[in-house]
C-alpha atoms as a PDB file:
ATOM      1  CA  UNK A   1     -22.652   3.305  -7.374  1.00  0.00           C
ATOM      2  CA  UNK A   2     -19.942   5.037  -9.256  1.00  0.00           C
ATOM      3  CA  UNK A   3     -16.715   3.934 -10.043  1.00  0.00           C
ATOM      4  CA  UNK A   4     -13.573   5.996  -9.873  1.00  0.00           C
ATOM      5  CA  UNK A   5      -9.906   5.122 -11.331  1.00  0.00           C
ATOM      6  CA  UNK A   6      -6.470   6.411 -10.085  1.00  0.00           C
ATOM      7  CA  UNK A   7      -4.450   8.900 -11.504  1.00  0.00           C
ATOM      8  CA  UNK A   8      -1.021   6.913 -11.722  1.00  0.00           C
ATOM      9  CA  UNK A   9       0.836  10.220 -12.825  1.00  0.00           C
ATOM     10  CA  UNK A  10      -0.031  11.347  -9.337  1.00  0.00           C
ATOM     11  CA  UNK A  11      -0.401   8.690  -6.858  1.00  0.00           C
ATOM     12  CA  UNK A  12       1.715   6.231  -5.063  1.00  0.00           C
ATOM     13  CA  UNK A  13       1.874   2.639  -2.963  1.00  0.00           C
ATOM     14  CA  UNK A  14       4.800   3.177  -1.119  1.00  0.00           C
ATOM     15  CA  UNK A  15       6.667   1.914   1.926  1.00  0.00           C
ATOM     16  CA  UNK A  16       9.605   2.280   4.634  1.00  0.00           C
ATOM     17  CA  UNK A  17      11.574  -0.062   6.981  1.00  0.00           C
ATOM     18  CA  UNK A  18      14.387   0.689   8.999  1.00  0.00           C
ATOM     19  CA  UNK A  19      17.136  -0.249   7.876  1.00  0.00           C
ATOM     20  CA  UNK A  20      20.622  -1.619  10.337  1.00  0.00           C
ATOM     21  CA  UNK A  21      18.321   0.180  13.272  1.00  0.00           C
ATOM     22  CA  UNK A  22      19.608   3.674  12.408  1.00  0.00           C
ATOM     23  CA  UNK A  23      17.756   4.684   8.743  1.00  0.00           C
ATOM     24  CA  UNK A  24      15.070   3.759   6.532  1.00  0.00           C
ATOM     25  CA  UNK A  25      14.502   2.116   3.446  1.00  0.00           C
ATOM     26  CA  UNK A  26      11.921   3.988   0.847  1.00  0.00           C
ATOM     27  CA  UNK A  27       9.862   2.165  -2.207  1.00  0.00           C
ATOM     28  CA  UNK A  28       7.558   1.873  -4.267  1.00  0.00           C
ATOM     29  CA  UNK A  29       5.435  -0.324  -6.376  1.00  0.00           C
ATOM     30  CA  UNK A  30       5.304   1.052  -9.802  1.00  0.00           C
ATOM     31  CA  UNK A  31       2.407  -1.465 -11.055  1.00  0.00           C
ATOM     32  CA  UNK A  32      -1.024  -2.012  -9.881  1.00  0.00           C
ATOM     33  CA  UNK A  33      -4.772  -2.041 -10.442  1.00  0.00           C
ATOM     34  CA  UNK A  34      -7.547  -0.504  -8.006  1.00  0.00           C
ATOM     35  CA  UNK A  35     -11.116  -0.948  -8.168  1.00  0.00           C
ATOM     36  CA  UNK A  36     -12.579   1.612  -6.076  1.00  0.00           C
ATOM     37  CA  UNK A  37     -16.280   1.922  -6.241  1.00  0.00           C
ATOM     38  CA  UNK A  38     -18.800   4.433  -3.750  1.00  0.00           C
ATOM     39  CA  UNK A  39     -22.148   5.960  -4.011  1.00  0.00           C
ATOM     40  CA  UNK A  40     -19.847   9.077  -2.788  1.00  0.00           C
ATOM     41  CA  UNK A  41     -16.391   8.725  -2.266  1.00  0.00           C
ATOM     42  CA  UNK A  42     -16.644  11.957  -0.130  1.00  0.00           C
ATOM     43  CA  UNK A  43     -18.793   9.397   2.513  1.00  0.00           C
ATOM     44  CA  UNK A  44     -16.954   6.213   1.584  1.00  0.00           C
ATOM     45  CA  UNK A  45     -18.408   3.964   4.585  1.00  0.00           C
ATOM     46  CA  UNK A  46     -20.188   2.417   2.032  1.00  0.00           C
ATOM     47  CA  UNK A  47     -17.214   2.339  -0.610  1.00  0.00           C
ATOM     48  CA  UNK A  48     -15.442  -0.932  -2.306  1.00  0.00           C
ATOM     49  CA  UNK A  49     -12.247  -1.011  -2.520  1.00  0.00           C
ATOM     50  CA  UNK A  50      -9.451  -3.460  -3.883  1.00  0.00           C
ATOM     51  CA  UNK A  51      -5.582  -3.390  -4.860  1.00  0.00           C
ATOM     52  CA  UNK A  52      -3.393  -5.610  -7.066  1.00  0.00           C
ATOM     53  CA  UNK A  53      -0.098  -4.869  -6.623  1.00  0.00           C
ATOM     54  CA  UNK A  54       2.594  -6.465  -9.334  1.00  0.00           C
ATOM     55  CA  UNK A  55       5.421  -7.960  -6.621  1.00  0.00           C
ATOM     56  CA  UNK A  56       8.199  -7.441  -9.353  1.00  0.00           C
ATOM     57  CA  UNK A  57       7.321  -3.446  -9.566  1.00  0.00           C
ATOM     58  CA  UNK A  58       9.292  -3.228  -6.208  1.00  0.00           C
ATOM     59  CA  UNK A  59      11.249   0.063  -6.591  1.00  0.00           C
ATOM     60  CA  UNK A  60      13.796   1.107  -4.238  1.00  0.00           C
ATOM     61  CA  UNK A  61      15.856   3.000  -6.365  1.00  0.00           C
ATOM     62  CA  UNK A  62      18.811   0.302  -5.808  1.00  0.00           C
ATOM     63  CA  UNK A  63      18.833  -2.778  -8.666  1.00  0.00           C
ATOM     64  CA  UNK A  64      20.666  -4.770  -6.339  1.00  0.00           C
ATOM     65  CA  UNK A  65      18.345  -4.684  -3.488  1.00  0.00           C
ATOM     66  CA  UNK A  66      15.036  -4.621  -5.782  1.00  0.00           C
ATOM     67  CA  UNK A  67      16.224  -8.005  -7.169  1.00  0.00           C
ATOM     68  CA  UNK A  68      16.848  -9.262  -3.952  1.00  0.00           C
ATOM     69  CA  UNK A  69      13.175  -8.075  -2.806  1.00  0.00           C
ATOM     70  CA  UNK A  70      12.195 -10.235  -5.649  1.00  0.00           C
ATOM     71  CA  UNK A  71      13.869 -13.541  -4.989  1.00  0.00           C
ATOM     72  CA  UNK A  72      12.915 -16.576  -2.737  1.00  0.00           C
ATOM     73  CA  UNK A  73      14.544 -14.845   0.321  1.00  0.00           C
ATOM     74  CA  UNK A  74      11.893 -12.202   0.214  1.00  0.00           C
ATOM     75  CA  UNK A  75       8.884 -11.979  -1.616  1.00  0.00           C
ATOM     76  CA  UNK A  76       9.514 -14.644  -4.291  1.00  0.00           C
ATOM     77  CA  UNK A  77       7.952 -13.202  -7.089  1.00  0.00           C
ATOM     78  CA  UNK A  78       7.943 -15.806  -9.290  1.00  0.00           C
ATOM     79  CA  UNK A  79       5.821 -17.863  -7.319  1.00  0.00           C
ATOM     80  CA  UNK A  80       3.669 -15.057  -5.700  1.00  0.00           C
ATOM     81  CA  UNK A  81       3.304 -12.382  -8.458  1.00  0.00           C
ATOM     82  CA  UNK A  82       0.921 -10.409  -6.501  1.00  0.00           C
ATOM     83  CA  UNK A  83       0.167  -8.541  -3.226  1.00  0.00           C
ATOM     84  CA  UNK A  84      -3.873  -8.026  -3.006  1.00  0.00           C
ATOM     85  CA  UNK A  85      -5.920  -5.792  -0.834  1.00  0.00           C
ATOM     86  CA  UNK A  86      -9.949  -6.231  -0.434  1.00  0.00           C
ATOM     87  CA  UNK A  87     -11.611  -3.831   2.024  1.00  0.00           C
ATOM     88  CA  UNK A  88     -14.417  -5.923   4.441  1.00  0.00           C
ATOM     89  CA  UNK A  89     -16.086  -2.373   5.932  1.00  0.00           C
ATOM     90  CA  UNK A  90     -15.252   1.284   6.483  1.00  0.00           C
ATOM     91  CA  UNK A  91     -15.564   2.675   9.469  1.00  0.00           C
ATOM     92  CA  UNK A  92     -15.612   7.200   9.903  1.00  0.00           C
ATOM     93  CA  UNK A  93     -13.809   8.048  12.200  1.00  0.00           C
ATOM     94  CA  UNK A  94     -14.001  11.913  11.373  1.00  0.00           C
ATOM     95  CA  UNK A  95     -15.286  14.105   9.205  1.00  0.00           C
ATOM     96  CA  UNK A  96     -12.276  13.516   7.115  1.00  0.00           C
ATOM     97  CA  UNK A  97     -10.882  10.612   8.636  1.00  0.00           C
ATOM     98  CA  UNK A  98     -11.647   6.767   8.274  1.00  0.00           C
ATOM     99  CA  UNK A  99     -10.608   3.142   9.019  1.00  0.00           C
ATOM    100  CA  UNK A 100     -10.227   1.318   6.204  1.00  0.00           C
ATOM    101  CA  UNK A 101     -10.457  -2.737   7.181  1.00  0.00           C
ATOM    102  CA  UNK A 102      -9.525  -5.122   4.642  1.00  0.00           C
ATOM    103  CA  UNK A 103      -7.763  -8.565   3.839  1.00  0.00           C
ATOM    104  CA  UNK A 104      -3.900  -7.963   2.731  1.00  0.00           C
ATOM    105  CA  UNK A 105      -2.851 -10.989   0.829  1.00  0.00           C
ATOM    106  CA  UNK A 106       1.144 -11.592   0.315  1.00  0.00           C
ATOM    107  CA  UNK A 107       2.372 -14.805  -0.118  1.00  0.00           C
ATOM    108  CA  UNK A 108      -0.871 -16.582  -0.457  1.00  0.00           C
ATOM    109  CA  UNK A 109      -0.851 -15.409   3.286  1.00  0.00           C
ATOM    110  CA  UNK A 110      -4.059 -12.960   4.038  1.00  0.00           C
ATOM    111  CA  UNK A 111      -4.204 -11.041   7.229  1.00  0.00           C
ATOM    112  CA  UNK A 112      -6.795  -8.227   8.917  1.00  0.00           C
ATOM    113  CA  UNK A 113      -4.968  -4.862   8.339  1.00  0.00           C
ATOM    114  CA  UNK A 114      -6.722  -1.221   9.012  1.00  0.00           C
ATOM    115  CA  UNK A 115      -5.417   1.838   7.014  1.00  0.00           C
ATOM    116  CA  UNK A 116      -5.958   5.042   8.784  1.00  0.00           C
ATOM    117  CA  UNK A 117      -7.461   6.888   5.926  1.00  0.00           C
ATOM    118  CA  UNK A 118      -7.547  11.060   5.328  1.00  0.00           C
ATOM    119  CA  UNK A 119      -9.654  12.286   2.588  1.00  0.00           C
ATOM    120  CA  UNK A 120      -7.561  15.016   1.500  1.00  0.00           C
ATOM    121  CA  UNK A 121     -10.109  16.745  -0.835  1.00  0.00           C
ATOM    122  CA  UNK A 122     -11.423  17.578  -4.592  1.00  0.00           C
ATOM    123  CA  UNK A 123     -10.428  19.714  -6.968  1.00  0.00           C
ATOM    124  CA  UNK A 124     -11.076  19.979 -10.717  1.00  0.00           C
ATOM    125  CA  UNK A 125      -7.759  19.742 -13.020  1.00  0.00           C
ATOM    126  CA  UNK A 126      -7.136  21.555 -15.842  1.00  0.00           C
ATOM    127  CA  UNK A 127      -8.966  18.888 -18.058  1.00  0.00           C
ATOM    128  CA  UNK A 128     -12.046  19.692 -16.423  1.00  0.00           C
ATOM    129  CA  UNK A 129     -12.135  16.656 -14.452  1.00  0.00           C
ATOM    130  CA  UNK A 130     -13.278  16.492 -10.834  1.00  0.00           C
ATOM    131  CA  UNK A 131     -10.513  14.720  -8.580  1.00  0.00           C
ATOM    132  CA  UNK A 132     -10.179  13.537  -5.030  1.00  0.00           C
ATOM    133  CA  UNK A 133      -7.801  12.866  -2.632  1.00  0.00           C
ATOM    134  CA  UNK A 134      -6.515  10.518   0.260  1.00  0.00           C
ATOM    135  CA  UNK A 135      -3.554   9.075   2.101  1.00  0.00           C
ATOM    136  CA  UNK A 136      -3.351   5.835   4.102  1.00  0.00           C
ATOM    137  CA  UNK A 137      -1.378   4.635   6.234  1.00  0.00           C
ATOM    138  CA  UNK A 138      -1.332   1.619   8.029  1.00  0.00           C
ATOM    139  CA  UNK A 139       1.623  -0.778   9.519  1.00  0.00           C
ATOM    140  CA  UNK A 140       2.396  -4.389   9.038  1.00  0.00           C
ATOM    141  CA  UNK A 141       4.556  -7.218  10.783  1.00  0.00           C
ATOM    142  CA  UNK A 142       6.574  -8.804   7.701  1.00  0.00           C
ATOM    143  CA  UNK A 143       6.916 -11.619   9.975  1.00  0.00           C
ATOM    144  CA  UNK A 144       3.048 -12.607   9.586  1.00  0.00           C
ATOM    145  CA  UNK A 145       3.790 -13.135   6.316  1.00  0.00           C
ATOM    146  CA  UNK A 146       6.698 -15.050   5.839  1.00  0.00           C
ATOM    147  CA  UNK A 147       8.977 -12.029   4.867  1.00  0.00           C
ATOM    148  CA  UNK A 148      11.945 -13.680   7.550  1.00  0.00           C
ATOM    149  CA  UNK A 149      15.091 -13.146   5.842  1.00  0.00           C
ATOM    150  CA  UNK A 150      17.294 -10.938   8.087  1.00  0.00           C
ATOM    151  CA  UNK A 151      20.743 -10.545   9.230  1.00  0.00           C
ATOM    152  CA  UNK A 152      22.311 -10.298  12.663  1.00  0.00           C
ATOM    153  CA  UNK A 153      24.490  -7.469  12.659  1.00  0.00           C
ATOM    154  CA  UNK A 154      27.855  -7.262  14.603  1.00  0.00           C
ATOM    155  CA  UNK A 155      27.195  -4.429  16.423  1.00  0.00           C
ATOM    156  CA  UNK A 156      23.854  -5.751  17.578  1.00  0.00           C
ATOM    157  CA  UNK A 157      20.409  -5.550  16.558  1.00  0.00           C
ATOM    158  CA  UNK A 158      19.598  -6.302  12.924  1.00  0.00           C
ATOM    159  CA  UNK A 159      19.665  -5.842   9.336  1.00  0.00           C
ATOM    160  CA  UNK A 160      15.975  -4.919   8.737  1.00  0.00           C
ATOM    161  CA  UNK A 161      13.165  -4.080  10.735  1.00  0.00           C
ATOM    162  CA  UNK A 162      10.204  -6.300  11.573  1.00  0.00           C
ATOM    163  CA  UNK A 163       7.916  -3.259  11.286  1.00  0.00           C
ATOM    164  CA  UNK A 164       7.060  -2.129   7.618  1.00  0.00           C
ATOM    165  CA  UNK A 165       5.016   1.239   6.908  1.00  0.00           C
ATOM    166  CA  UNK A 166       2.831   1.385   4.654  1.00  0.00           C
ATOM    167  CA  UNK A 167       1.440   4.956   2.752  1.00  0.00           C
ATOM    168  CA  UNK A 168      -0.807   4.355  -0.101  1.00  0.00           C
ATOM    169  CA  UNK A 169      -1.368   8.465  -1.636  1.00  0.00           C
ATOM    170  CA  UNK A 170      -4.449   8.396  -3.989  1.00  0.00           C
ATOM    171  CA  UNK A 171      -5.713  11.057  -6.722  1.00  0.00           C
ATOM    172  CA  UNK A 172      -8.893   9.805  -7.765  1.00  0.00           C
ATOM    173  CA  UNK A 173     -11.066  10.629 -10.778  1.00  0.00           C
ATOM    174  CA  UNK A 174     -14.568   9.530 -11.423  1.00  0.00           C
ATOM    175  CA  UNK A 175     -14.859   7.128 -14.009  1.00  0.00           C
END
């Protein structure tokens, strides 16, 4: 089994929600660990895969909202520091494209989630380095776990949307 790490300079764990029903809402976390470990990462059915994610990294390019992400109404970072993701089994679903299953854990609540997973491809960087990559996607009720805070708007509907998208963009390099 090998082990690869992630290029941080040129990957991302982002996400979107709609936002009053008529926009979205981008981020980012700017912290976390992976351990990603496959015999071949090109055939990753047999891969390992885990994310910590540092809550308080939230990034939406708006203090204001990213310390209101933070706080008990949301997240609550202080008492849940981390969102964690362990992958159970991989399914391939084609020759580029697989189903990632795993545990997400936020809140000390852990749920089934699937990414839909494209392996993007390898190339070699200017350091000599072979390096791989992959997008995935995958959508999550904030509801299941405990993200509730929301606000009725006067023109109906609401503040934030239930749905949250999820697009996790990977450059890999073998460890």
């Amino acid at each position: 089994m090998k082990k690869y790490t992630i290029d941080f300079s040129h990957s991302t764990i982002g996400f979107s929600v709609r936002h009053m029903m008529i926009s979205h809402i981008h981020g980012t976390f700017e912290a976390y660990n992976a351990e990603i470990v496959a015999a071949d990462i090109e055939q990753m059915q047999k891969a390992n895969i885990s994310f910590t994610i540092a809550v308080a990294s939230v990034s939406t390019k708006n203090h204001d909202r990213d310390v209101h992400l933070v706080s008990p109404d949301f997240f609550d970072a202080d008492v849940y520091p981390k969102i964690i993701f362990t992958s159970t089994y991989i399914d391939q679903l084609h020759e580029r494209k697989f189903a990632i299953h795993g545990d997400l854990t936020i809140k000390n609540i852990t749920r089934p989630i699937v990414f839909t997973t494209v392996y993007t491809g390898k190339g070699v960087n200017p350091w000599a380095q072979e390096v791989f990559g992959f997008q995935a996607k995958t959508q999550i009720d904030r509801r299941d776990f405990n993200l509730v805070y929301n606000t009725f708007l006067e023109t109906g509907g609401v503040l934030i949307s239930d749905e949250i998208d999820i697009v996790v963009d990977l450059e890999l390099n073998l460890l």
